[in-house]
C-alpha atoms as a PDB file:
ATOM      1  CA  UNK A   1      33.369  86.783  25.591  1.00  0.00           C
ATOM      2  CA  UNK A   2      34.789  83.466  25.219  1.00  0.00           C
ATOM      3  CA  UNK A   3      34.684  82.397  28.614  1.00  0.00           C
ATOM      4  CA  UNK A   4      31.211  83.810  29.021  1.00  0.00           C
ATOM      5  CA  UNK A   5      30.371  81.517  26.083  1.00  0.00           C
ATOM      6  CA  UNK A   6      31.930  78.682  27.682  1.00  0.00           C
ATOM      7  CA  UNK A   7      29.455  79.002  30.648  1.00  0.00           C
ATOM      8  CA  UNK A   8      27.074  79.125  28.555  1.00  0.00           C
ATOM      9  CA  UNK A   9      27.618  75.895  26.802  1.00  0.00           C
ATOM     10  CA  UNK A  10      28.362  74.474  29.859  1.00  0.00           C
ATOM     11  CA  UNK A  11      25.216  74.965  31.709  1.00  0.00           C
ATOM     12  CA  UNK A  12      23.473  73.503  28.603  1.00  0.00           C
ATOM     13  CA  UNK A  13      25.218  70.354  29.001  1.00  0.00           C
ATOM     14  CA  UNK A  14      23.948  69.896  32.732  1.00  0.00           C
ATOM     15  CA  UNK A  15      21.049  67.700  31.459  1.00  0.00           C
ATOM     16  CA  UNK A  16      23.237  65.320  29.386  1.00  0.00           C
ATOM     17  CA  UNK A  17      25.222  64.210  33.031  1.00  0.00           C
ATOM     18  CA  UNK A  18      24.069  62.127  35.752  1.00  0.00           C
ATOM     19  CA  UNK A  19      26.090  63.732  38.954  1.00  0.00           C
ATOM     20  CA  UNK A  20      27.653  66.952  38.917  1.00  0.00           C
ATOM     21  CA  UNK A  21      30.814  66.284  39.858  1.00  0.00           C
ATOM     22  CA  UNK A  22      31.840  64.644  36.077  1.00  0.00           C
ATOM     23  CA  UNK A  23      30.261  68.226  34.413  1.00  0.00           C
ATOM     24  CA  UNK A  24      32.421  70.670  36.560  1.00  0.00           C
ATOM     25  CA  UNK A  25      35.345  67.973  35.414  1.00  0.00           C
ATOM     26  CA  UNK A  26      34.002  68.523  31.943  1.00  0.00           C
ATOM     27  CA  UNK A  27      34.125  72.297  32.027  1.00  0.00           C
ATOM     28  CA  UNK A  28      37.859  71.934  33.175  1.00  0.00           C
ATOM     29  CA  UNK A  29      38.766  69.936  30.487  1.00  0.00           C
ATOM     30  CA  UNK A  30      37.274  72.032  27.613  1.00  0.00           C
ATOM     31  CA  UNK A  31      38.383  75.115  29.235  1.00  0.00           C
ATOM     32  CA  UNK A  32      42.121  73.564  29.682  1.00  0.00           C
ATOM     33  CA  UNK A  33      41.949  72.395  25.744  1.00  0.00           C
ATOM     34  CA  UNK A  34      41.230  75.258  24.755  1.00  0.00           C
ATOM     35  CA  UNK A  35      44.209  77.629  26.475  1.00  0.00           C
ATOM     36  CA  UNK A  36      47.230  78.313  25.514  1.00  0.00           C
ATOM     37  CA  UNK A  37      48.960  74.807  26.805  1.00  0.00           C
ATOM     38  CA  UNK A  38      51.895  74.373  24.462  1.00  0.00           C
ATOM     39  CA  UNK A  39      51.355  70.511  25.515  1.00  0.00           C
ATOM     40  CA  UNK A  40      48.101  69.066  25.912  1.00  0.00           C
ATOM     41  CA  UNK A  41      48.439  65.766  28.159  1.00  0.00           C
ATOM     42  CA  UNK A  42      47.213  64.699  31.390  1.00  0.00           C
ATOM     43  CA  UNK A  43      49.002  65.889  33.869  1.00  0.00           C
ATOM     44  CA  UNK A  44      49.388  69.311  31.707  1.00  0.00           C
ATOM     45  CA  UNK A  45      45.695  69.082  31.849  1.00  0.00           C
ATOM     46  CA  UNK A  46      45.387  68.680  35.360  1.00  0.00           C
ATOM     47  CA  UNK A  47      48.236  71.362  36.129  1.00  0.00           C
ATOM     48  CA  UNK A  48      46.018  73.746  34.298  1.00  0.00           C
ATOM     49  CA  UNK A  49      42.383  72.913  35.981  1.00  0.00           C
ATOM     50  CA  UNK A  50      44.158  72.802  39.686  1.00  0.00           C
ATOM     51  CA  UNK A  51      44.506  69.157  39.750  1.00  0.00           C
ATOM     52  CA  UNK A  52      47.126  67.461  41.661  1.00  0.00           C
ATOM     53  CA  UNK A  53      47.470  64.462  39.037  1.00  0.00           C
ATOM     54  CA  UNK A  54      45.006  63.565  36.044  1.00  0.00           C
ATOM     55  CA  UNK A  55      42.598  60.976  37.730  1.00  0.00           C
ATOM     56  CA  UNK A  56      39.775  63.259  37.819  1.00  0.00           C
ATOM     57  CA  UNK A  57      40.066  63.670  33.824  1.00  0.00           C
ATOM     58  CA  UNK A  58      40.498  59.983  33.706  1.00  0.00           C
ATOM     59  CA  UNK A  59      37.820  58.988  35.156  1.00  0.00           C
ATOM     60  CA  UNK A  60      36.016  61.463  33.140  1.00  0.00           C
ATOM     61  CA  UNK A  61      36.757  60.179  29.868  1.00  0.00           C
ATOM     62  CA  UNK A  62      37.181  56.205  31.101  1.00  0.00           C
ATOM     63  CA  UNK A  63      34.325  55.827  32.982  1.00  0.00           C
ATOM     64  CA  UNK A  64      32.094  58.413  33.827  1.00  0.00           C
ATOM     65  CA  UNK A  65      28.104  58.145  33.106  1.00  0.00           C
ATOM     66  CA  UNK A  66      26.963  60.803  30.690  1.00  0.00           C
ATOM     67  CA  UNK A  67      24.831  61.296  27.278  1.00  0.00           C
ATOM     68  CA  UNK A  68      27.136  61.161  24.262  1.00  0.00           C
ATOM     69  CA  UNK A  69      25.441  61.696  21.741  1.00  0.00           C
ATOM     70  CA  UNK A  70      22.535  64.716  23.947  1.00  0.00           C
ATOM     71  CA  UNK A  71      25.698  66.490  24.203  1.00  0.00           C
ATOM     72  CA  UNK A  72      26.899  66.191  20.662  1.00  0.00           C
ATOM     73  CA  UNK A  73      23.148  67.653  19.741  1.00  0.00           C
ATOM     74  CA  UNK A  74      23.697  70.383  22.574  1.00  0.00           C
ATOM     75  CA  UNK A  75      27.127  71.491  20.826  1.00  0.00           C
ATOM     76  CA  UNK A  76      26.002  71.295  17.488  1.00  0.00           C
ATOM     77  CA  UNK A  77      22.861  73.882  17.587  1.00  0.00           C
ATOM     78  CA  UNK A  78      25.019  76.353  19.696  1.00  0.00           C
ATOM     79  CA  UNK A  79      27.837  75.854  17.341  1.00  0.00           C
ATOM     80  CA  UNK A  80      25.343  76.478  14.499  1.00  0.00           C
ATOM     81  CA  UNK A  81      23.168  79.046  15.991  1.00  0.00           C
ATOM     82  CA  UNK A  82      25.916  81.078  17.371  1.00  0.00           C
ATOM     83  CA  UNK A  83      28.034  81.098  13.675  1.00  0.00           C
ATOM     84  CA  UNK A  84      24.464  82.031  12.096  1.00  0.00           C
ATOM     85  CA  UNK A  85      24.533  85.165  14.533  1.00  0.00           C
ATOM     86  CA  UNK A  86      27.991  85.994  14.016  1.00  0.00           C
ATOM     87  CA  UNK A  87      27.092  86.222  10.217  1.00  0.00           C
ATOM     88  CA  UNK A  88      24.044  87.630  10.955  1.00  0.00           C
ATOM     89  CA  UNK A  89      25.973  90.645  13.174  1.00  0.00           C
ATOM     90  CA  UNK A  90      28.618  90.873  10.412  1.00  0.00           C
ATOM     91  CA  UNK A  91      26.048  91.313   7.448  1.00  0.00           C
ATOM     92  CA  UNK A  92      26.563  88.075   5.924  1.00  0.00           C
ATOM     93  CA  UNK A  93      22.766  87.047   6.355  1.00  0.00           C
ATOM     94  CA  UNK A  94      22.964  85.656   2.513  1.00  0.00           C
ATOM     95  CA  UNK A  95      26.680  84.091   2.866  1.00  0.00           C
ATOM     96  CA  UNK A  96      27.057  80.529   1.937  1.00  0.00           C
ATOM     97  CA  UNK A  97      26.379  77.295   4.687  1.00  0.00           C
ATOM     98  CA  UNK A  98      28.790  74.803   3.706  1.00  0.00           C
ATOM     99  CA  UNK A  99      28.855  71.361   5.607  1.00  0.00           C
ATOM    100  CA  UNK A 100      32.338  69.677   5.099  1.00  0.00           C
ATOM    101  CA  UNK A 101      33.045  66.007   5.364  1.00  0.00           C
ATOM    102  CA  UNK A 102      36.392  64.528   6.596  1.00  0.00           C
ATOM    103  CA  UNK A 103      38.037  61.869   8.595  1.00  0.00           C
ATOM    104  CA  UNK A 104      40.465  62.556  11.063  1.00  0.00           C
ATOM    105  CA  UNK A 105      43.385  60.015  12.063  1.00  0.00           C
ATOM    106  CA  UNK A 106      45.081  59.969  15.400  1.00  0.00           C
ATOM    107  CA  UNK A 107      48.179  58.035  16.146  1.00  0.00           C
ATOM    108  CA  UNK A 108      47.763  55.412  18.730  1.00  0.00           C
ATOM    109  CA  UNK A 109      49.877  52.866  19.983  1.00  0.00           C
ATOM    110  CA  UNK A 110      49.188  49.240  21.351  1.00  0.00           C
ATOM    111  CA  UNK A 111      45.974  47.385  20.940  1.00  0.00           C
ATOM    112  CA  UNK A 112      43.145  48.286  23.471  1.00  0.00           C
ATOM    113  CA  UNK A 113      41.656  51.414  21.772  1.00  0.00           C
ATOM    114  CA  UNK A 114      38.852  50.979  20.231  1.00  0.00           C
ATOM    115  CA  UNK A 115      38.999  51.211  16.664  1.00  0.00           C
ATOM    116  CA  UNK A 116      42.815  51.282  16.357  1.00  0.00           C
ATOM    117  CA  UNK A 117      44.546  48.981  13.455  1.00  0.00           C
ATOM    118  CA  UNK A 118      47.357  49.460  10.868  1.00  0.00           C
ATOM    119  CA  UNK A 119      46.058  51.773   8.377  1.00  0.00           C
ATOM    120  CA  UNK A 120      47.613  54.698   6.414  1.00  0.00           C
ATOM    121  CA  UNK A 121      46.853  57.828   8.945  1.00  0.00           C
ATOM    122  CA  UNK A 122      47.214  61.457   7.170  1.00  0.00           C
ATOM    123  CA  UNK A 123      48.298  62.961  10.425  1.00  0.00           C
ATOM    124  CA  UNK A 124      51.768  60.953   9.588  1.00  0.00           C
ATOM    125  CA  UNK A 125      51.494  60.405   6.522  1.00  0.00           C
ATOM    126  CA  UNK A 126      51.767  56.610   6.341  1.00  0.00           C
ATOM    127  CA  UNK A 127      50.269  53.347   7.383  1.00  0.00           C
ATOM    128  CA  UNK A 128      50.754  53.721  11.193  1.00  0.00           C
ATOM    129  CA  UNK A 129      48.406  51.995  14.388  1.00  0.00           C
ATOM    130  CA  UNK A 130      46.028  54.556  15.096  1.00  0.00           C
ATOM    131  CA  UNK A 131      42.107  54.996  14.811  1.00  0.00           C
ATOM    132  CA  UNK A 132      40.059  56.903  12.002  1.00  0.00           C
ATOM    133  CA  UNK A 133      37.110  59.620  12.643  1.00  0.00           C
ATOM    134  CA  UNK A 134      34.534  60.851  10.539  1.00  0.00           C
ATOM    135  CA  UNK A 135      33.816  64.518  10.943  1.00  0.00           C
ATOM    136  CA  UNK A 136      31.019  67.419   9.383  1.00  0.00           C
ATOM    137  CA  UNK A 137      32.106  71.064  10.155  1.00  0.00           C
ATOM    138  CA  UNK A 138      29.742  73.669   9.756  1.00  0.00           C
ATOM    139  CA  UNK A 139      31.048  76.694   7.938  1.00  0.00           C
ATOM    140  CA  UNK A 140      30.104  80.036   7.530  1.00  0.00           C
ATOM    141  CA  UNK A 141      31.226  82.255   4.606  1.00  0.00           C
ATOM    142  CA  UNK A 142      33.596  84.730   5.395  1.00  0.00           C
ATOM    143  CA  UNK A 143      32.657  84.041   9.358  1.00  0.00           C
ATOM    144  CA  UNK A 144      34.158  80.973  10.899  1.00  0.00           C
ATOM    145  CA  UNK A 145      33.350  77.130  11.223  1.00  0.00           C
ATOM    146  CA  UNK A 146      33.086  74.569  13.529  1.00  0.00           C
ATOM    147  CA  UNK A 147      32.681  70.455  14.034  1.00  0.00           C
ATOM    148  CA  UNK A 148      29.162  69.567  14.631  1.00  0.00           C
ATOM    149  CA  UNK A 149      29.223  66.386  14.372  1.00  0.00           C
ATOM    150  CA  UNK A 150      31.486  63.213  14.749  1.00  0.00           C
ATOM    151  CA  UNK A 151      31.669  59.263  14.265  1.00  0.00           C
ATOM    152  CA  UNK A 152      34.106  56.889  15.105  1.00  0.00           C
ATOM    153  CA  UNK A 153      35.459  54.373  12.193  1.00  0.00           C
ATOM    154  CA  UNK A 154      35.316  51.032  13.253  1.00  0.00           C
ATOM    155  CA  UNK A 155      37.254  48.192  11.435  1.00  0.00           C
ATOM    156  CA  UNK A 156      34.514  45.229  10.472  1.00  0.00           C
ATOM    157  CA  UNK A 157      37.303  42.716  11.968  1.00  0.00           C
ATOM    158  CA  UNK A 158      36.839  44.102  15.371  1.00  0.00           C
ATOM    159  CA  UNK A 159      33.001  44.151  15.182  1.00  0.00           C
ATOM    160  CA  UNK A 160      33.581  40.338  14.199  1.00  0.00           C
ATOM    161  CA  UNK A 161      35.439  39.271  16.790  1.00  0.00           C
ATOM    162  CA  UNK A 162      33.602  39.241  20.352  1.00  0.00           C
ATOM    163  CA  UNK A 163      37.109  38.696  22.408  1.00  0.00           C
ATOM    164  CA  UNK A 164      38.373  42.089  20.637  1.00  0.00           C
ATOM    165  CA  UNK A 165      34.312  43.745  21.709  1.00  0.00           C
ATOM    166  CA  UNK A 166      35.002  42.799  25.050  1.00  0.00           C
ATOM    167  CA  UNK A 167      38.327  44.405  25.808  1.00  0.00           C
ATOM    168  CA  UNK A 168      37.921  47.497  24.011  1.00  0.00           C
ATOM    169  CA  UNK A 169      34.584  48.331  25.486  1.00  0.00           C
ATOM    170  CA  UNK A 170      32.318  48.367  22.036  1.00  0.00           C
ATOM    171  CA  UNK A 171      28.666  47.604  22.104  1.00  0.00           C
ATOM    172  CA  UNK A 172      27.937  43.883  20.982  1.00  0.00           C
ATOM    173  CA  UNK A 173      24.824  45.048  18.838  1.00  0.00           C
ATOM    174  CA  UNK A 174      27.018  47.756  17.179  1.00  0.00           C
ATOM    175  CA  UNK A 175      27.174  47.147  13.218  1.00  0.00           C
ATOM    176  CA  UNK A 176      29.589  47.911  10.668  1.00  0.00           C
ATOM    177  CA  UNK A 177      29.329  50.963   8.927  1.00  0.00           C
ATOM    178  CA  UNK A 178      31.578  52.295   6.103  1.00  0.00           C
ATOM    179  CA  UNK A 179      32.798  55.904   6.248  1.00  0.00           C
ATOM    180  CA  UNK A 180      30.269  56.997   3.393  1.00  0.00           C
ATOM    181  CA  UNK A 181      27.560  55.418   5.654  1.00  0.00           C
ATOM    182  CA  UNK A 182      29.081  57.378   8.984  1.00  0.00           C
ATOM    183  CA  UNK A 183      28.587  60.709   7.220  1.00  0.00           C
ATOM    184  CA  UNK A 184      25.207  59.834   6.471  1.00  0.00           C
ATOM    185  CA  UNK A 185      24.413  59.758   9.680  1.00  0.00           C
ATOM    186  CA  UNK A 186      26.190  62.045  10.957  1.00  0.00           C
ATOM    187  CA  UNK A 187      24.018  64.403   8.291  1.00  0.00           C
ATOM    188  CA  UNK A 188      20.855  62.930   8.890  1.00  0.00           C
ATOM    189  CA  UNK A 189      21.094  64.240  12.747  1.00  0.00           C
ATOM    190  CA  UNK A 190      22.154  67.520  11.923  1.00  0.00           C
ATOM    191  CA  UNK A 191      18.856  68.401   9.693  1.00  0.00           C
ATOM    192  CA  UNK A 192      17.335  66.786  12.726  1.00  0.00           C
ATOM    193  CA  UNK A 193      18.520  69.357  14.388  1.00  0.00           C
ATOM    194  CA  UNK A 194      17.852  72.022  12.042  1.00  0.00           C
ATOM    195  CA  UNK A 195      21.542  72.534  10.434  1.00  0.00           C
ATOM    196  CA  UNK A 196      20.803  73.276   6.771  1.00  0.00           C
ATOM    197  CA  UNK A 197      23.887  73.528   4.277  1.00  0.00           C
ATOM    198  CA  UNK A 198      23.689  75.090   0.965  1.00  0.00           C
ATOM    199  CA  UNK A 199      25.971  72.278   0.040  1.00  0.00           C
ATOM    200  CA  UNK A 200      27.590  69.145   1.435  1.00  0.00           C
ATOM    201  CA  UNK A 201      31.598  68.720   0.463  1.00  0.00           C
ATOM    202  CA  UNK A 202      33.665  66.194   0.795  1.00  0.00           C
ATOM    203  CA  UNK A 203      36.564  64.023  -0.943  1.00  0.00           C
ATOM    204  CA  UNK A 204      36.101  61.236  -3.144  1.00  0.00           C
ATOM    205  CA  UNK A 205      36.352  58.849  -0.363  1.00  0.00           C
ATOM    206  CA  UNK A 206      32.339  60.276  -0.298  1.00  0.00           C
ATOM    207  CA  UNK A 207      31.921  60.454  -3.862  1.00  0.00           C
ATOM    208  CA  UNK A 208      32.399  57.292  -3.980  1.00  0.00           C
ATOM    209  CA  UNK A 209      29.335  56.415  -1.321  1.00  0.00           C
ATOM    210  CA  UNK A 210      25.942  55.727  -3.642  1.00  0.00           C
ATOM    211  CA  UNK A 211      24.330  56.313  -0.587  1.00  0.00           C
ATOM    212  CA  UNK A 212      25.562  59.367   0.546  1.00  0.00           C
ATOM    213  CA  UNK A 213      24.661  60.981  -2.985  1.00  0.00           C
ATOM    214  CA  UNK A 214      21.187  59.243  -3.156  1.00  0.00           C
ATOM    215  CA  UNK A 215      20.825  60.932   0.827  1.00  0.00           C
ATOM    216  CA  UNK A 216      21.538  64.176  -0.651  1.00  0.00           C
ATOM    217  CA  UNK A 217      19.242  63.681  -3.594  1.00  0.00           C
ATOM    218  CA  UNK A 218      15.794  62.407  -1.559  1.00  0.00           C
ATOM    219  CA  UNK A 219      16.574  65.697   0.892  1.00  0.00           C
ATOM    220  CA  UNK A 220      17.268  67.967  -1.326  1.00  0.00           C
ATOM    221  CA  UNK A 221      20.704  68.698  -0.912  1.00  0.00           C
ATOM    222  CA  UNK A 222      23.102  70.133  -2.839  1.00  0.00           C
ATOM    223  CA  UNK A 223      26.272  68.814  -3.012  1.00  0.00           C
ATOM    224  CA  UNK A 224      29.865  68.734  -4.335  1.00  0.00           C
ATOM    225  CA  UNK A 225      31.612  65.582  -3.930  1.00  0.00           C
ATOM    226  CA  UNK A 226      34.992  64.975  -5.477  1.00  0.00           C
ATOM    227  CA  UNK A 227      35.489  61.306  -7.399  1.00  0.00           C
ATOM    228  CA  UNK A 228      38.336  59.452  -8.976  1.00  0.00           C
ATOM    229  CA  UNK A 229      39.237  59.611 -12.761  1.00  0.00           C
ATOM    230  CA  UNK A 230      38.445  55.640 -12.447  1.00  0.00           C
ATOM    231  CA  UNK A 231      34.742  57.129 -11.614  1.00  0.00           C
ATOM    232  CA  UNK A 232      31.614  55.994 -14.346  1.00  0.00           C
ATOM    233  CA  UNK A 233      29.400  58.414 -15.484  1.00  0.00           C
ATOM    234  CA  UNK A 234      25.833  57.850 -17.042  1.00  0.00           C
ATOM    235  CA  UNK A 235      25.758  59.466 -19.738  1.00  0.00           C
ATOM    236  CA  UNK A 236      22.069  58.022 -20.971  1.00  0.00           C
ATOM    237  CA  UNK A 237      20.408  54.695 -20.459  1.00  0.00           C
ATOM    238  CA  UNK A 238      22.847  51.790 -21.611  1.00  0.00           C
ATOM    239  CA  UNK A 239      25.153  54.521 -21.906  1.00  0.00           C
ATOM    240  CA  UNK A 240      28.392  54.939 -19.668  1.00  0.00           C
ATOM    241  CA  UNK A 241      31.900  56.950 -19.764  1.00  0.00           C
ATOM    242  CA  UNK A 242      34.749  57.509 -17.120  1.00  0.00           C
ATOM    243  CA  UNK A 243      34.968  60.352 -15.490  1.00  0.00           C
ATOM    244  CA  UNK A 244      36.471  63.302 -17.778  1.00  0.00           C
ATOM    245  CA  UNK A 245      39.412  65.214 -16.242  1.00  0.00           C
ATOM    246  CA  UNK A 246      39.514  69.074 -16.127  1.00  0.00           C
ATOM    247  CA  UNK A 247      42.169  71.164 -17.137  1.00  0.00           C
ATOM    248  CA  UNK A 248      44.226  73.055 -14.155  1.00  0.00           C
ATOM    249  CA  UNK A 249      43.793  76.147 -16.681  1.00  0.00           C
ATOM    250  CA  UNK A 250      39.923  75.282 -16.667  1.00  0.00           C
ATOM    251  CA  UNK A 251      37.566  76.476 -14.391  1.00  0.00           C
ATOM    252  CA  UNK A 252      34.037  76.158 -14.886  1.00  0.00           C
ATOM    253  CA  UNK A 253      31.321  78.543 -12.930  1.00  0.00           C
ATOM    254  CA  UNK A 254      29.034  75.570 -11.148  1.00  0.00           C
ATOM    255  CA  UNK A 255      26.028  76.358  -8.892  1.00  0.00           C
ATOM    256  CA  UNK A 256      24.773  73.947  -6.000  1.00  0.00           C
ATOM    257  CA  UNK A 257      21.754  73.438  -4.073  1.00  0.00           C
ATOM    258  CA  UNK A 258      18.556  74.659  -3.979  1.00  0.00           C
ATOM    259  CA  UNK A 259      19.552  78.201  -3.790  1.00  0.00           C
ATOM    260  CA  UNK A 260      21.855  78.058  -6.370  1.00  0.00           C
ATOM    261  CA  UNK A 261      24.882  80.279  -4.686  1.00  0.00           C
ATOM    262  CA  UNK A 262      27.294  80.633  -7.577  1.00  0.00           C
ATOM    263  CA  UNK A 263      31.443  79.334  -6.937  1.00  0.00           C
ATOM    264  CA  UNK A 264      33.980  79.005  -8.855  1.00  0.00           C
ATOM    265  CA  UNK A 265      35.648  75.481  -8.867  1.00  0.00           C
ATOM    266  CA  UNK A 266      39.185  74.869  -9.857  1.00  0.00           C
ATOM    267  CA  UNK A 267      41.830  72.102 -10.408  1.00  0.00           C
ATOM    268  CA  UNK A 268      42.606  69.019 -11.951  1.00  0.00           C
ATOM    269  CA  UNK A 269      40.652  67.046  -9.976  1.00  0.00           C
ATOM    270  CA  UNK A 270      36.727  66.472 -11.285  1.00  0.00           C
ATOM    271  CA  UNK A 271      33.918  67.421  -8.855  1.00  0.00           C
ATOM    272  CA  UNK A 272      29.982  66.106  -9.210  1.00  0.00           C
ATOM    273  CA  UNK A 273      27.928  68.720  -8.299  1.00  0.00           C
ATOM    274  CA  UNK A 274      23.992  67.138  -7.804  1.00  0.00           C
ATOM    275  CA  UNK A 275      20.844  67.927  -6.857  1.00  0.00           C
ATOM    276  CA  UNK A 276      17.706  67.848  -8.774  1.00  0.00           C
ATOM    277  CA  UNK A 277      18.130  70.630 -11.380  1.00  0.00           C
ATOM    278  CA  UNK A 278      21.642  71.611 -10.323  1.00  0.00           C
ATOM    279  CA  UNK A 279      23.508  68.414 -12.235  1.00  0.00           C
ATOM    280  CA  UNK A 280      26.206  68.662 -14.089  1.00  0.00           C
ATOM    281  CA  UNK A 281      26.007  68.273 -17.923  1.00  0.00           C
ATOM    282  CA  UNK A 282      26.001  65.180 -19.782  1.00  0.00           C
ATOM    283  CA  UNK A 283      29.241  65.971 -20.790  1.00  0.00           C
ATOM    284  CA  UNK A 284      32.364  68.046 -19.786  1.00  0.00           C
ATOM    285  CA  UNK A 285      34.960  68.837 -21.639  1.00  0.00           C
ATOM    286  CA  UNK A 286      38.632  67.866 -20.638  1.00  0.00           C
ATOM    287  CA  UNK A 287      39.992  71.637 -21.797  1.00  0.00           C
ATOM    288  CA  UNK A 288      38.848  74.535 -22.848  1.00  0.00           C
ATOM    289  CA  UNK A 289      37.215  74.292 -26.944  1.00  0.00           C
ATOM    290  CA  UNK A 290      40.069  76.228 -29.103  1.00  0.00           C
ATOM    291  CA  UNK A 291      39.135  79.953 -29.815  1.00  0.00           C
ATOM    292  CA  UNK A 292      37.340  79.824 -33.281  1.00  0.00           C
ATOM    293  CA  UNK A 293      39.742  81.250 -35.632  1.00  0.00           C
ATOM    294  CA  UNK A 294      37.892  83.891 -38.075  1.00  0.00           C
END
């Protein structure tokens, strides 16, 4: 089945590739990420596709002409439309669509990738040299997920700097955007291709992002977004409070989006959960009220 799949994708992607010869190198390389290779490098890579040394994979990734961002669409609706018919065959028809926002760091050393500075990096654990990507996963209650879509964080320094352009390869028109504004549109072109979430998720690096919630509001989405106790609520006009923090003992039954699927959130952490009609209240209490005593 998973092979058959495979071909399937991979005869989909013939459009977004100028020669041939770079797609059957493509095919190799998903197929070789995803076996059972305890080590995933090039010439592992290359061992595993029949290679005799990892040019061929080089090339692909270095140099060879192909459609980015047609294939990212191409993976995203059969990543999408092949979870909806997994639910579908499972009898989760009504199960909740959940798109998830993350970054993803990546350790890299020296100073020619594109991207790569001195930042802290979660894969480590620590401010390391390595680049930062944005991700949305698609997930499926009860079924499975997958990444659908995918943006590279790019330092405004390098953007800045035309020497530091030139070497790593980065488009001299290409403007800064922050990590809120990456998911954005990242979201934006998978409703353009027909994803639809229940809710949106994500940390309070995205809470944070005025424009991310205010996207979510003009579409209709709902969405829980995590913020910082530092966060300001409006309470009224002229009126405004920190964020109030939540219990670990409390949990409070929320509903999101349009479709209001019910969830129960927990922790000490405070979420915003918005959409028109689906807001939180005005006000939410730190703990639980104290049972009335009779």
């Amino acid at each position: 089945m998973a092979a058959r799949k495979r071909g399937e994708l991979l005869g989909l992607l013939r459009p977004c590739f100028v020669r041939a010869e770079p797609w059957l190198q493509a095919g190799k390389y998903v197929g070789a990420l995803v076996s059972d290779l305890p080590k995933r490098n090039g010439w592992t890579i290359a061992q595993q596709v029949g290679d005799r040394a990892p040019l061929r994979t080089q090339r692909l990734l270095n140099r060879a002409v192909w459609d980015t961002f047609a294939a990212m669409r191409v993976v995203r609706r059969f990543a999408v439309a092949g979870l909806d018919e997994a639910a579908r065959r499972a009898g989760r028809r009504q199960g909740l669509r959940v798109g998830a926002i993350d970054e993803t760091s990546q350790v890299k050393q020296g100073t020619a990738t594109a991207g790569v500075k001195r930042q802290y990096l979660g894969c480590v654990g620590k401010v390391a040299n390595g680049i930062t990507t944005v991700h949305l996963s698609y997930v499926r209650e009860q079924t499975g997920h997958a990444l659908i879509g995918a943006r590279q964080w790019i330092p405004a320094g390098h953007l800045s700097d035309p020497v530091k352009l030139l070497l790593t390869g980065l488009p001299p028109d290409l403007r800064f955007r922050t990590k809120g504004q990456l998911a954005i549109d990242i979201c934006a072109e998978a409703r353009a291709d027909g994803a639809r979430f229940d809710f949106l998720c994500g940390d309070e690096v995205y809470g944070n992002c005025t424009e991310l919630r205010a996207f979510c509001e003009e579409h209709s989405q709902g969405y829980v977004l995590r913020v910082p106790s530092s966060f300001r609520l409006t309470l009224a006009p002229g009126s405004r409070s920190p964020a109030p923090r939540r219990s670990p003992a409390c949990s409070t039954m929320l509903t999101a989006g349009r479709s209001a699927p019910r969830g129960r959130l927990e922790g000490p952490a405070l979420v915003w959960v918005g959409v028109a009609g689906h807001r939180l209240p005005a006000a939410l209490p730190a703990d639980p009220p104290p049972p009335v005593q009779r």
